[in-house]
Each structure stands twice: as structure tokens, then as C-alpha cells.
Protein backbone atom coordinates (compact mmCIF):
# COMPACT_ATOMS: atom_id res chain seq x y z
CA UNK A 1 136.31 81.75 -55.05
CA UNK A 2 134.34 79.83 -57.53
CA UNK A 3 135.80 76.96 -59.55
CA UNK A 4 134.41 75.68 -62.71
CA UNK A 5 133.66 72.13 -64.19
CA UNK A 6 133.38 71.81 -67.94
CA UNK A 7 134.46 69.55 -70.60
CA UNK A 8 133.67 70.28 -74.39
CA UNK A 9 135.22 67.11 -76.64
CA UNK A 10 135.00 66.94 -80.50
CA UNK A 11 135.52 63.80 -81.42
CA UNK A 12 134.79 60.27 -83.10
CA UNK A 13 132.97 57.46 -81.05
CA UNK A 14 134.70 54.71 -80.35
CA UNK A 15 132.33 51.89 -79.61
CA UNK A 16 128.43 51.91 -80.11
CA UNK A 17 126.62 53.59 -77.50
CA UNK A 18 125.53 50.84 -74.53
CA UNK A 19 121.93 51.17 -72.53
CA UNK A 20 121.04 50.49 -69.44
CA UNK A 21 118.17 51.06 -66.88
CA UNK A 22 118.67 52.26 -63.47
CA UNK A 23 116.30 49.88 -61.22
CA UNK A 24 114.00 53.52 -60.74
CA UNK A 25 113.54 53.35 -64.32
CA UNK A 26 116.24 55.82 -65.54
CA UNK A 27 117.97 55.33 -68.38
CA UNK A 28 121.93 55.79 -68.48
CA UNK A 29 124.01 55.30 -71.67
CA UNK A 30 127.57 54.64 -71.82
CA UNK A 31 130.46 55.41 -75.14
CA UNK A 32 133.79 56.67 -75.57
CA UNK A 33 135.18 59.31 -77.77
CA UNK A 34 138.63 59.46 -79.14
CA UNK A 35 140.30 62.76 -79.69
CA UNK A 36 143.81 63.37 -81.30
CA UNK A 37 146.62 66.08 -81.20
CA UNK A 38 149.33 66.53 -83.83
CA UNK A 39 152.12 68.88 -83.10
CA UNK A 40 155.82 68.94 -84.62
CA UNK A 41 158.42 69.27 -82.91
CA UNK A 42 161.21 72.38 -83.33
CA UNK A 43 163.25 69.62 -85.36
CA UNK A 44 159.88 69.70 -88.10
CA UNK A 45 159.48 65.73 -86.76
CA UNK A 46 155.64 65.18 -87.05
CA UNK A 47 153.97 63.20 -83.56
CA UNK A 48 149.92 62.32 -82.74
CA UNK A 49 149.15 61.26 -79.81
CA UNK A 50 145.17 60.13 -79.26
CA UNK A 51 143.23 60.04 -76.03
CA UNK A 52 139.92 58.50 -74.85
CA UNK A 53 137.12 59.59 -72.77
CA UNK A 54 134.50 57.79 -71.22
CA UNK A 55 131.33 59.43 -71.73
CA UNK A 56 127.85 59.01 -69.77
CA UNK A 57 124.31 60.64 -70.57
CA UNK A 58 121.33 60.12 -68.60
CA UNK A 59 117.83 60.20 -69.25
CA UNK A 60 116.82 61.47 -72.65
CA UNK A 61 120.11 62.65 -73.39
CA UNK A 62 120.97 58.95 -72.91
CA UNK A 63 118.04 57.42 -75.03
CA UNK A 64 119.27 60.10 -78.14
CA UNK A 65 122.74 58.87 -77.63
CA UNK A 66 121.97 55.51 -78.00
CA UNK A 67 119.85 55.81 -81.13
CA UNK A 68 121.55 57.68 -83.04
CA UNK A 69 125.18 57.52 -82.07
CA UNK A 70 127.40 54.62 -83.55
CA UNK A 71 130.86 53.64 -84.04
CA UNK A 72 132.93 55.98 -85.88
CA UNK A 73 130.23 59.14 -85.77
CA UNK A 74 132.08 62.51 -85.50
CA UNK A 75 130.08 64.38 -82.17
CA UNK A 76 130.55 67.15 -79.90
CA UNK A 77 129.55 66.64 -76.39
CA UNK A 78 129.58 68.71 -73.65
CA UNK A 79 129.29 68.17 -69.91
CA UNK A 80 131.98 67.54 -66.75
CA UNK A 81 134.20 65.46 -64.97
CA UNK A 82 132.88 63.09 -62.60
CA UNK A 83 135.38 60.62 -60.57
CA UNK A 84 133.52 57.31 -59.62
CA UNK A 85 135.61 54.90 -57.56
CA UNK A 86 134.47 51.25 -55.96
CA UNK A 87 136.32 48.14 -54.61
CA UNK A 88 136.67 45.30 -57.02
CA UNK A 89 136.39 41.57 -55.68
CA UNK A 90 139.91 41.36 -54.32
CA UNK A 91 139.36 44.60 -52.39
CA UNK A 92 141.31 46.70 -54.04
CA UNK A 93 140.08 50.27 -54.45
CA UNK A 94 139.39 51.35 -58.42
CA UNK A 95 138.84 54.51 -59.70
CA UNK A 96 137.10 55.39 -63.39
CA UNK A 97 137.42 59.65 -64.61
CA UNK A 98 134.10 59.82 -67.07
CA UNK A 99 132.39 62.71 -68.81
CA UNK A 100 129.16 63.02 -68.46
CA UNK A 101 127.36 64.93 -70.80
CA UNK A 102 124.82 67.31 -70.70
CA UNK A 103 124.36 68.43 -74.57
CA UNK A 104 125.41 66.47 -77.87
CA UNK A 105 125.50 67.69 -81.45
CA UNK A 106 126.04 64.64 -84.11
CA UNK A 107 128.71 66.41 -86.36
CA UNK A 108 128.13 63.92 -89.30
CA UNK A 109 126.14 64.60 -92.00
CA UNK A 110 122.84 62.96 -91.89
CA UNK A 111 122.88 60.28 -94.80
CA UNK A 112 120.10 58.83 -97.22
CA UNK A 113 119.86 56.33 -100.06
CA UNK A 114 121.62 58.84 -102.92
CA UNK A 115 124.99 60.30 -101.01
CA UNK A 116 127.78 59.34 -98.94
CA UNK A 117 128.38 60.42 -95.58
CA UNK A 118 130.55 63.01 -96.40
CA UNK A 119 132.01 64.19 -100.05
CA UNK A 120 134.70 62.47 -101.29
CA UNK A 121 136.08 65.25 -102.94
CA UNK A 122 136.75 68.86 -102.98
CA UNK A 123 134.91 69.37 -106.16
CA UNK A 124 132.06 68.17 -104.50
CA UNK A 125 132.05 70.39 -101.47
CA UNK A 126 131.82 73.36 -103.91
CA UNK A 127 129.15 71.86 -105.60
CA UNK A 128 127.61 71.12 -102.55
CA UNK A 129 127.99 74.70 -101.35
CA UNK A 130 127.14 76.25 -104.74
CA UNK A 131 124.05 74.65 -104.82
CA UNK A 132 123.02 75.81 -100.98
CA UNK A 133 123.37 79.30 -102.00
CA UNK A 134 120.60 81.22 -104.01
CA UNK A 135 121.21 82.34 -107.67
CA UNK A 136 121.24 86.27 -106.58
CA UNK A 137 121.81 87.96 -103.37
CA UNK A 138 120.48 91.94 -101.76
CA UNK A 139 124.07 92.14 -101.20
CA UNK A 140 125.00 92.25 -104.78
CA UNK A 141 122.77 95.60 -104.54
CA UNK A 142 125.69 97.48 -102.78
């Protein structure tokens, strides 16, 4: 039987991206990514609960991450589980669940000198979109 292996996490980074070289020269980047969940209950009492994921990319995967990821971005990654586990100085045995990714898609808006990040209102988001679509469309043909 086979058995499958895949995480997909949309999410916001929680701490800028860290790089480091592997001593053959391959590079390995390290972040986390918080993800939340809001339910309510039968009772209409609103909860969130957030978790956080370790996330690893290697090679150029792992130099993109690095450059353009920071703090706070909104990014999907995609990749699997990997359990790593070592002994720590007293001996005792230590275990660490990461993600390590295999594709990434920065979900925040690219930004330049003249607009936020992301529009600050509704109004703008229609003005945004009304100016993305052309003044006349074949469709209006049928």
C-alpha cells in the first residue's frame, strides 16, 4: 500500500529567514510559519487557536527564501514532514518535527515607493480591480 507525505501551509512568517552553509557548500535556510484556526463552539462562543511550523529549504529554494522572505510575509509553502532527533549535552534524546519545503509562493503583494503592501480599504480593492480589467470585453458580444 502506498502512503503519502505532504504538507501545504498558508501562512505568515514568524521570524526572518536564517542561512547557513553545509561544510559541502550547500545552502540550508531555516523560518517558521504561524497558521491559525477559528471555530465557535455550538454555544456561538468564538476560540483561535495558532500553531507553528518549522520550515527548512535547501539549495536554491533556500537562497530565495532567505532573500525575499521576512517577518510577517504571508507565503504558501509546500513540502513534508521530516523528524530529526539528536542527544543534547546531558544525553538526553531530543526530537524537532520540521517541514521542509520543496515549492514557495510569496502571497504578499510585491511593494514599491507609491503603495502599501496591501489596500487599506475596500474601496481600494475595487479600484484596484477596476483598473486591471480592460474598458470592453468579446464577452459583452454575446
Amino acid at each position: 500500500m502506498r502512503s503519502i507525505n505532504k504538507v501545504v501551509i498558508i501562512g505568515n512568517v514568524t521570524r526572518d529567514p536564517q542561512m547557513k552553509t553545509t561544510p559541502n557548500g550547500q545552502a540550508i535556510t531555516t523560518f517558521g510559519i504561524a497558521t491559525n484556526r477559528d471555530w465557535v463552539t455550538k454555544d456561538g462562543q468564538g476560540h483561535s487557536s495558532a500553531e507553528f511550523h518549522d520550515v527548512v529549504a535547501w539549495s536554491r529554494l533556500a537562497e530565495l527564501c532567505h532573500q525575499h522572505l521576512k517577518k510577517g510575509k504571508l507565503v504558501y509553502v509546500e513540502g513534508y514532514l521530516k523528524t530529526r532527533s539528536w542527544e543534547d549535552e546531558t544525553g538526553t534524546r531530543k526530537f524537532r518535527t520540521e517541514v521542509v519545503i520543496h515549492d514557495m509562493i510569496m502571497l504578499d503583494r510585491r511593494t514599491d515607493a507609491s503603495q502599501s503592501e496591501r489596500p487599506s480599504s475596500s474601496k481600494e480593492v475595487e479600484q484596484e480591480q477596476s483598473d486591471a480589467t480592460p474598458p470592453y470585453s468579446d464577452l459583452d458580444k454575446f
